[in-house]
C-alpha atoms as a PDB file:
ATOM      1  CA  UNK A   1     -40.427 -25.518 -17.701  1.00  0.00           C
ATOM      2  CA  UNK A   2     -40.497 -22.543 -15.724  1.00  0.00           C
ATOM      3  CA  UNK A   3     -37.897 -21.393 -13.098  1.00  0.00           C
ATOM      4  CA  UNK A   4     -38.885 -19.105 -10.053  1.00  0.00           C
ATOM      5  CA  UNK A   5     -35.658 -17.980  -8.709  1.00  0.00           C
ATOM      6  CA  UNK A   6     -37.343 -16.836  -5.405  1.00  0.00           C
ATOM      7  CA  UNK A   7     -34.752 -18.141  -3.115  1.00  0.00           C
ATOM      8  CA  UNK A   8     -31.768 -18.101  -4.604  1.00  0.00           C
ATOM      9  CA  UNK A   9     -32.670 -14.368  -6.209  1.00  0.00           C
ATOM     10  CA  UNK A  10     -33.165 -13.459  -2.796  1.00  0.00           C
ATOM     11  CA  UNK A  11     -30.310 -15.074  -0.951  1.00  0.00           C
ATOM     12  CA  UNK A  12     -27.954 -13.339  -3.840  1.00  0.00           C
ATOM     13  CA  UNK A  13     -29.557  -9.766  -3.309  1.00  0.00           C
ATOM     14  CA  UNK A  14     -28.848 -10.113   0.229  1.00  0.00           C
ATOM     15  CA  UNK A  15     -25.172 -10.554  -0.352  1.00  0.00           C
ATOM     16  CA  UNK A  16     -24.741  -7.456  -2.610  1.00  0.00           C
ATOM     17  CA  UNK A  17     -26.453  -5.434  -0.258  1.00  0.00           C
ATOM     18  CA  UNK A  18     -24.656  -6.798   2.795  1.00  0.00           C
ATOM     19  CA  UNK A  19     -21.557  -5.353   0.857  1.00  0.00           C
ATOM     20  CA  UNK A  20     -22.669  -2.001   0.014  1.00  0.00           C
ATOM     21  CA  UNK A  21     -23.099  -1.779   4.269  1.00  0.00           C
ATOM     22  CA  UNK A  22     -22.262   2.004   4.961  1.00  0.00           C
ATOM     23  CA  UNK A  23     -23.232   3.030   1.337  1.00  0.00           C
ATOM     24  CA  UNK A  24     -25.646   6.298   1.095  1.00  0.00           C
ATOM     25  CA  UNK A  25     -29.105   6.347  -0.354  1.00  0.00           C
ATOM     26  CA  UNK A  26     -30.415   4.153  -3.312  1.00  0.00           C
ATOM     27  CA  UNK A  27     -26.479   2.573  -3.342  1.00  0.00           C
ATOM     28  CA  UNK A  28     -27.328   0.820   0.072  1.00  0.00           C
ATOM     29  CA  UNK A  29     -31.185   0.021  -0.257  1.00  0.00           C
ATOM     30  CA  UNK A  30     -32.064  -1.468  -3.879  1.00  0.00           C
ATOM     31  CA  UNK A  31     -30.289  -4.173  -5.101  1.00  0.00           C
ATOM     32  CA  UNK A  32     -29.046  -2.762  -8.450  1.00  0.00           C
ATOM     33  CA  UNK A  33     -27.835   1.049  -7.202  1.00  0.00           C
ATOM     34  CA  UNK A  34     -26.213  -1.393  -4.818  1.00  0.00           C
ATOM     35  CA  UNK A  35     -24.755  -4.045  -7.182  1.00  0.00           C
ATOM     36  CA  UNK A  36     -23.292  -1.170  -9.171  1.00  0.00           C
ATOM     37  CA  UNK A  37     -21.879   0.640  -6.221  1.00  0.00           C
ATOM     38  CA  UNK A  38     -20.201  -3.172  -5.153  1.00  0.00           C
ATOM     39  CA  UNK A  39     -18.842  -3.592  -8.780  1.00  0.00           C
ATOM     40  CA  UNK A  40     -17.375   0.079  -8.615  1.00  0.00           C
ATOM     41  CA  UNK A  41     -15.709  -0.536  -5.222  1.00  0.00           C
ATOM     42  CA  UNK A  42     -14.393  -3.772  -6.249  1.00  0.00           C
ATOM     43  CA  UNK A  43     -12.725  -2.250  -9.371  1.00  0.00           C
ATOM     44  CA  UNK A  44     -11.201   0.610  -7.045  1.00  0.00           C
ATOM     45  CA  UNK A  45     -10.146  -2.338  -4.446  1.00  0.00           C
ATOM     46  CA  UNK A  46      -7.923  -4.078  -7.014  1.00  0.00           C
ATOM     47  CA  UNK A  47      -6.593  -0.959  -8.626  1.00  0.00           C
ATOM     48  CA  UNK A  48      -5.440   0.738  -5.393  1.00  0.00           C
ATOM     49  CA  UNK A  49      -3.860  -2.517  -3.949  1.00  0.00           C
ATOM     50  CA  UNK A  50      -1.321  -2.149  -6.898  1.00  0.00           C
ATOM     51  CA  UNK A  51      -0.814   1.396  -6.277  1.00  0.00           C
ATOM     52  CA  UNK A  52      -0.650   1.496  -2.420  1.00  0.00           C
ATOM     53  CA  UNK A  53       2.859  -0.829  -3.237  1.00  0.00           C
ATOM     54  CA  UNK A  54       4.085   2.227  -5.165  1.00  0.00           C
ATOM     55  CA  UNK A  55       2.856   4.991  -2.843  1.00  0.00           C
ATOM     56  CA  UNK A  56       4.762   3.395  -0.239  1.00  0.00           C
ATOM     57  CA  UNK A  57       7.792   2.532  -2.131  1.00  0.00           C
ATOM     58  CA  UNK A  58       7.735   6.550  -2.778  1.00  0.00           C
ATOM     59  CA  UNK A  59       6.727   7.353   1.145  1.00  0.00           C
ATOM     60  CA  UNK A  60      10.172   4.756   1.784  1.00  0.00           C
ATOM     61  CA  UNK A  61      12.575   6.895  -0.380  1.00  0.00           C
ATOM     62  CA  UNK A  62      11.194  10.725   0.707  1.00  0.00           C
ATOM     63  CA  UNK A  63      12.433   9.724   4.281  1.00  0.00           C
ATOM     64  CA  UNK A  64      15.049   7.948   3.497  1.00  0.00           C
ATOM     65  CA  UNK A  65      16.455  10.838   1.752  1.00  0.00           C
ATOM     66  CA  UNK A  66      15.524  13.188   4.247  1.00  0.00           C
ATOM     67  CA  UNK A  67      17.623  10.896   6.621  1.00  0.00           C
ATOM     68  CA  UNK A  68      20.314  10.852   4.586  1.00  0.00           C
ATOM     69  CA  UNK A  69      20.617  14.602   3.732  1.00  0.00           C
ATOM     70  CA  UNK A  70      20.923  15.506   7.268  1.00  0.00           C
ATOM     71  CA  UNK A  71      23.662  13.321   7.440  1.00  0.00           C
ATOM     72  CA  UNK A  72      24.917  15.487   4.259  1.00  0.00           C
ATOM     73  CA  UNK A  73      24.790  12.095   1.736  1.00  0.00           C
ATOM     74  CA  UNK A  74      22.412  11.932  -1.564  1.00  0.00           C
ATOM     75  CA  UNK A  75      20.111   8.884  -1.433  1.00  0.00           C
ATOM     76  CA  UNK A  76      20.939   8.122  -4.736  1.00  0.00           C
ATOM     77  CA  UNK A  77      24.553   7.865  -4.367  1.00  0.00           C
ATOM     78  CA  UNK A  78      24.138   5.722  -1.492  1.00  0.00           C
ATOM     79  CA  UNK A  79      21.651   3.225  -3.030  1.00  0.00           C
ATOM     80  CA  UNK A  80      24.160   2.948  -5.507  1.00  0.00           C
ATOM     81  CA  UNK A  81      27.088   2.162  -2.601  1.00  0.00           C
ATOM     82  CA  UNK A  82      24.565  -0.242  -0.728  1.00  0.00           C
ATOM     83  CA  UNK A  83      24.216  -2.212  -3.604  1.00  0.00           C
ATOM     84  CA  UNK A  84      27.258  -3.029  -5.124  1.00  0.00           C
ATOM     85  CA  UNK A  85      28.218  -3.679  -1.285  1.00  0.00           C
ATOM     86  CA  UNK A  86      25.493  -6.252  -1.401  1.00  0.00           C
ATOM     87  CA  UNK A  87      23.325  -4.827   1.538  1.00  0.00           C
ATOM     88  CA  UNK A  88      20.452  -6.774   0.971  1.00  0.00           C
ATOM     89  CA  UNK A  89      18.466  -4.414   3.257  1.00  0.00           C
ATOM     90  CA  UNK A  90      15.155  -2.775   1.257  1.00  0.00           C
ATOM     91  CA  UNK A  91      13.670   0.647   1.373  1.00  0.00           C
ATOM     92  CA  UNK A  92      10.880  -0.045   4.232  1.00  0.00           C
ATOM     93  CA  UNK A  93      13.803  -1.674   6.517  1.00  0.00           C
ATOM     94  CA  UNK A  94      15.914   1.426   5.903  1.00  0.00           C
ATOM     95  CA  UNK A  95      13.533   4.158   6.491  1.00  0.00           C
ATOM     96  CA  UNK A  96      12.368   2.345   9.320  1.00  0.00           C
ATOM     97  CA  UNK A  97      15.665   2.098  10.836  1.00  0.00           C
ATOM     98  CA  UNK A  98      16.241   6.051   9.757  1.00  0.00           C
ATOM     99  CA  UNK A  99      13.412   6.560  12.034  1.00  0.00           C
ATOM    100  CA  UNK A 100      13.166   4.670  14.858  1.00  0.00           C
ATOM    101  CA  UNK A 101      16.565   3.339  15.171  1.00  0.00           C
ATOM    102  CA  UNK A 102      19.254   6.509  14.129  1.00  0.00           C
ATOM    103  CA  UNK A 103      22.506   4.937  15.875  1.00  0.00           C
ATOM    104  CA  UNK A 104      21.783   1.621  13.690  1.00  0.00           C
ATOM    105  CA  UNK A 105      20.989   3.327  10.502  1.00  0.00           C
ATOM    106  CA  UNK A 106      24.218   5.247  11.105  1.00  0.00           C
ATOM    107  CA  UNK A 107      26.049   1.835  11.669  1.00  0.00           C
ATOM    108  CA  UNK A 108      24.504   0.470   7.737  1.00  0.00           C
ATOM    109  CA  UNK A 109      25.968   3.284   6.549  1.00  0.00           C
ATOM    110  CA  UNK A 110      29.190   3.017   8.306  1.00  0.00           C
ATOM    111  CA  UNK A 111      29.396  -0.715   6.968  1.00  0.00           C
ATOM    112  CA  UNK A 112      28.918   0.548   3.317  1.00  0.00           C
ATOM    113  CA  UNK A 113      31.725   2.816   4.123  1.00  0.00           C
ATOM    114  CA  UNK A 114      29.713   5.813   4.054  1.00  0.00           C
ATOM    115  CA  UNK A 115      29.457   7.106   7.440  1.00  0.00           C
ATOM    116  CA  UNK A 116      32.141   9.134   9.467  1.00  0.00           C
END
């Protein structure tokens, strides 16, 4: 027996093309420029999620260093002190605090017994 798909072709078309929204030319108008163009970005989507965790571990520990060599300290030593002082405060908290908050990053470090 035969099977027109009209429909449900139709309906699934419509999807792929609502996703390629914004795309340029043939990737926005026909339904397999678009399709491919979806797949692509999807592939790109899931890679990059994993990587934006790294970019902005590395983002974390440029400032934090940057913090900490004004202060005339190396941010590896004082990961090192932090640690085995069980400061269980992470990278985003401490560059944050570098940042926005310099008299309570200065107290962290005086706790760790790094600070003057």
């Amino acid at each position: 027996m035969r099977v027109k798909r009209g429909i449900v072709r139709h309906r699934r078309h419509k999807k792929v093309r609502a996703l390629a929204k914004g795309y340029r030319g043939v990737r926005r108008t026909t339904f397999k420029g678009a399709n491919e163009a979806v797949i692509k970005a999807g592939q790109h989507a899931y890679r990059d999620r994993r990587k934006k965790k790294r970019v902005f571990r590395s983002l974390w520990i440029v400032r934090l260093n940057a913090a900490l060599r004004e202060r005339g300290l190396k941010y590896s030593t004082v990961m090192n002190v932090l640690i085995k002082k069980k400061v269980d405060l992470d990278r985003q908290t401490l560059s944050e605090l570098a940042i926005h908050e310099p008299v309570a990053f200065d107290a962290v470090l005086k706790t760790a017994g790094l600070g003057k």
